[in-house]
C-alpha atoms as a PDB file:
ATOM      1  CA  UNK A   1      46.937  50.073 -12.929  1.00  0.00           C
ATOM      2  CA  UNK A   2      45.581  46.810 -14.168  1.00  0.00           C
ATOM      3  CA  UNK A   3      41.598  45.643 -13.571  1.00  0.00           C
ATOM      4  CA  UNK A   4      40.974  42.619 -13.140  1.00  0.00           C
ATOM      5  CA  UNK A   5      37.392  41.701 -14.001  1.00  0.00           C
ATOM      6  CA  UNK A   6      36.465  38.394 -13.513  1.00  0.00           C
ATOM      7  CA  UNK A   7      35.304  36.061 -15.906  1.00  0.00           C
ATOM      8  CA  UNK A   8      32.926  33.226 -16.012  1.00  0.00           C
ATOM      9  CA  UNK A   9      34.350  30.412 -18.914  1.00  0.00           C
ATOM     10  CA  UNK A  10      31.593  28.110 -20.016  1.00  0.00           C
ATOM     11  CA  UNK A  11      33.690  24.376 -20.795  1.00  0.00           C
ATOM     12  CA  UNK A  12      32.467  22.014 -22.506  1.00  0.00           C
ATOM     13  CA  UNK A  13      32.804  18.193 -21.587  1.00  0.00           C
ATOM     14  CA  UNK A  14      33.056  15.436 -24.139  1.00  0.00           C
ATOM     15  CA  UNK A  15      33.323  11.999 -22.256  1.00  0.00           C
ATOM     16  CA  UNK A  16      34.380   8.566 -22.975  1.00  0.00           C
ATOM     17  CA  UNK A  17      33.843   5.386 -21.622  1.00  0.00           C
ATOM     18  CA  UNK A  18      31.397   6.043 -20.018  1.00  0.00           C
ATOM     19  CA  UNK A  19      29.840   6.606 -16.308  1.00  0.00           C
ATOM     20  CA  UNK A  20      29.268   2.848 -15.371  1.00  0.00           C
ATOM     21  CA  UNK A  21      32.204   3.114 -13.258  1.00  0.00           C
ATOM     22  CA  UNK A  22      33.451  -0.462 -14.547  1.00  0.00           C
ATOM     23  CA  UNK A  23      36.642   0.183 -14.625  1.00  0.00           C
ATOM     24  CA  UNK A  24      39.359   2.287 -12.190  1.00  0.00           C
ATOM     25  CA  UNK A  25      40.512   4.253 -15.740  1.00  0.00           C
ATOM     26  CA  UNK A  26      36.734   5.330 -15.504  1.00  0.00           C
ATOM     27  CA  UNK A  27      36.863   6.707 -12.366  1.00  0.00           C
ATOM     28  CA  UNK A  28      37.682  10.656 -13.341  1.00  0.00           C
ATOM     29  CA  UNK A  29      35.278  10.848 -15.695  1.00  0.00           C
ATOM     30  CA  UNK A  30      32.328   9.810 -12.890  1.00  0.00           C
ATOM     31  CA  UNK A  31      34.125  12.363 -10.657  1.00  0.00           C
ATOM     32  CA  UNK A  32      34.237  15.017 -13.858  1.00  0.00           C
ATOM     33  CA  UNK A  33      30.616  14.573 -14.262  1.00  0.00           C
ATOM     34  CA  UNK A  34      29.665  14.647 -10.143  1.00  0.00           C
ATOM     35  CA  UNK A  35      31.587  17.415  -9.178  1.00  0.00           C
ATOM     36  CA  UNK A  36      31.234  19.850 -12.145  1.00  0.00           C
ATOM     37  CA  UNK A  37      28.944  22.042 -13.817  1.00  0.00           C
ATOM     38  CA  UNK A  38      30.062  21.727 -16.751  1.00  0.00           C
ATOM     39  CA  UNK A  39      27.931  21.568 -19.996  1.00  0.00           C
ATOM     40  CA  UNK A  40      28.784  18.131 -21.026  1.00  0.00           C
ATOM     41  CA  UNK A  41      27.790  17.740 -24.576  1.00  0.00           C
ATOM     42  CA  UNK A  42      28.485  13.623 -25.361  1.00  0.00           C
ATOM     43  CA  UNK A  43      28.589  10.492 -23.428  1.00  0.00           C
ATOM     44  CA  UNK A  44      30.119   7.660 -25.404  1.00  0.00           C
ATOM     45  CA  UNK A  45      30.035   3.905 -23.785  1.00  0.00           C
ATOM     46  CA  UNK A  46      29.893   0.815 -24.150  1.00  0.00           C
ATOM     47  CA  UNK A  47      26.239   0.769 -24.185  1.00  0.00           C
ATOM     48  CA  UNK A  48      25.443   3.567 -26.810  1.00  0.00           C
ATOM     49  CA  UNK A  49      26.230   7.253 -27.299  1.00  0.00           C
ATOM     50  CA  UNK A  50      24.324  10.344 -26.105  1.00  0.00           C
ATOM     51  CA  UNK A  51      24.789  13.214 -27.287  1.00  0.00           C
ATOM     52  CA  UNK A  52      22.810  16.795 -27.255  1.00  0.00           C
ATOM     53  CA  UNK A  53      24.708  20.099 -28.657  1.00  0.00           C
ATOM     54  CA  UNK A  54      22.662  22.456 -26.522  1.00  0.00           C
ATOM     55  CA  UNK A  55      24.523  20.281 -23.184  1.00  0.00           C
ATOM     56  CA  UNK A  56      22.588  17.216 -21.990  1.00  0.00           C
ATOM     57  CA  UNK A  57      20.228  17.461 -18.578  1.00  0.00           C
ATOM     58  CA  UNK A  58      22.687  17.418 -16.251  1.00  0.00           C
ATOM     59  CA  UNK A  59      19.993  16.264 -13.124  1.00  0.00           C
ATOM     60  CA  UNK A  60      19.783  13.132 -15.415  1.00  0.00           C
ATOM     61  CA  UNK A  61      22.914  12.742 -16.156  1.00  0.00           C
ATOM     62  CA  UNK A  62      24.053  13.215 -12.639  1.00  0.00           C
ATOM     63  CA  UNK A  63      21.221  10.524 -11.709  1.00  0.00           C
ATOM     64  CA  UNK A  64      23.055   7.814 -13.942  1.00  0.00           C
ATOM     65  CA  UNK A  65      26.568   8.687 -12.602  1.00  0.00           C
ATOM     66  CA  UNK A  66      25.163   8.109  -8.895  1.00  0.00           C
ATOM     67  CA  UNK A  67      23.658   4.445  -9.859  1.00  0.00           C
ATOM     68  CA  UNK A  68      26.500   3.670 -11.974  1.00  0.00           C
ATOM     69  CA  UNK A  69      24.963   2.986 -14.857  1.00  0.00           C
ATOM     70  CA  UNK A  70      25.608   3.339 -18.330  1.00  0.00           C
ATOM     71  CA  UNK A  71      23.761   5.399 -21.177  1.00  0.00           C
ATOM     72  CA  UNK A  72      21.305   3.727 -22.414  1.00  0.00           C
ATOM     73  CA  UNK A  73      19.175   3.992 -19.074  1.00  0.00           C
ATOM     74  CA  UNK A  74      18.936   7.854 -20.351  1.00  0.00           C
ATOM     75  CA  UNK A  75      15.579   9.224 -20.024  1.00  0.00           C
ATOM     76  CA  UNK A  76      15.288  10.213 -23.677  1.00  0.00           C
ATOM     77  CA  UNK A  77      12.143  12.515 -23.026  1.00  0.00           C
ATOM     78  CA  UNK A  78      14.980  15.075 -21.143  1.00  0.00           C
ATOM     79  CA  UNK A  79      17.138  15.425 -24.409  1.00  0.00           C
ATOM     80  CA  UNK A  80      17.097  18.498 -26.177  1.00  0.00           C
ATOM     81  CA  UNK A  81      15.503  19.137 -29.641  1.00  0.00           C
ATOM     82  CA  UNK A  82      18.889  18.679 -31.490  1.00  0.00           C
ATOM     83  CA  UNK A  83      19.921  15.612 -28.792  1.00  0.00           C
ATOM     84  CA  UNK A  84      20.109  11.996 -29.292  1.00  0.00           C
ATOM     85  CA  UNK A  85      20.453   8.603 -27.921  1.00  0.00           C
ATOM     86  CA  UNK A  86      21.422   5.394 -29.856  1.00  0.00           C
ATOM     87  CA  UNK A  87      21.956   2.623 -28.609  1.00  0.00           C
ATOM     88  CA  UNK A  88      24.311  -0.108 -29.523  1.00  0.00           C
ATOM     89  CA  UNK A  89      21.690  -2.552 -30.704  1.00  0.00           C
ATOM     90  CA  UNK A  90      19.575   0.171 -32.783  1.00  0.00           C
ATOM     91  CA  UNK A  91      20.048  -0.034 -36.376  1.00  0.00           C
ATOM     92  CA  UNK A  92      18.979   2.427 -39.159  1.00  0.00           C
ATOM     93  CA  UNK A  93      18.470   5.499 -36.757  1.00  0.00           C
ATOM     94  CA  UNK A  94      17.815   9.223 -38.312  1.00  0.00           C
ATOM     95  CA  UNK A  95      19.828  11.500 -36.151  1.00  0.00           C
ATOM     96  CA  UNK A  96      18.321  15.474 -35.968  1.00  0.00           C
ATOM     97  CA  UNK A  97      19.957  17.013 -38.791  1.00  0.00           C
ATOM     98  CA  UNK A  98      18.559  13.918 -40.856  1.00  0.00           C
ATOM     99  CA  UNK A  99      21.535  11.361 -41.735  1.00  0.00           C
ATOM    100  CA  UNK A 100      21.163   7.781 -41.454  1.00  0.00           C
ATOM    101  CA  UNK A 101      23.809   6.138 -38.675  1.00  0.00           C
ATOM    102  CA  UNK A 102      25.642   2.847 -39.028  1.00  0.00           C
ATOM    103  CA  UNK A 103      28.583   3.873 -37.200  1.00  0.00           C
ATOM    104  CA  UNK A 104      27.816   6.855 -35.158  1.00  0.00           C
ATOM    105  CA  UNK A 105      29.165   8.967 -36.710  1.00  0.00           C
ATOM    106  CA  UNK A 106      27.070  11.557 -35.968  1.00  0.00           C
ATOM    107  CA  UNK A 107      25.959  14.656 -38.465  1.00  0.00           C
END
């Protein structure tokens, strides 16, 4: 006789384009981020890219989906140790582990 035991699967959510909602292709992603609780690790839009390897604060990130707006209204005083916000319009930024970003590229 088989147990079944059940198990709890942590995902983890990498999204792009954003949670602006300005476009319909954008639409699951704003949903994704809503109705899960997931821990979603990277936002990348139009605006910037936020990122955080320990998962970003989801009440924040959940307060962005709800106005529709995109990631550079991120409080940056909720991101992690490791986390990081640059926006599209920053230049010369030193990311945690200490690399300088053109391109973000990341670490």
């Amino acid at each position: 006789m088989a147990i079944l035991v059940p198990v709890r699967i942590q995902l983890l959510l990498l999204v792009f384009g954003g949670i602006d909602g300005g476009s319909p292709a954008r639409a699951p992603y704003l949903d994704e981020i809503l109705l899960s609780s997931d821990k979603t690790i990277a936002v990348i839009d139009g605006s910037g890219v936020l990122a955080d390897p320990a998962g970003i604060n989801r009440e924040e990130l959940v307060r962005l989906a709800k106005l529709r707006v995109p990631v550079e209204n991120f409080d940056k005083s909720k991101l992690g140790k490791d986390g990081y916000l640059v926006r599209v319009e920053d230049q010369d930024v030193k990311l945690p582990c200490m690399s300088i970003s053109e391109t973000f590229m990341g670490c």
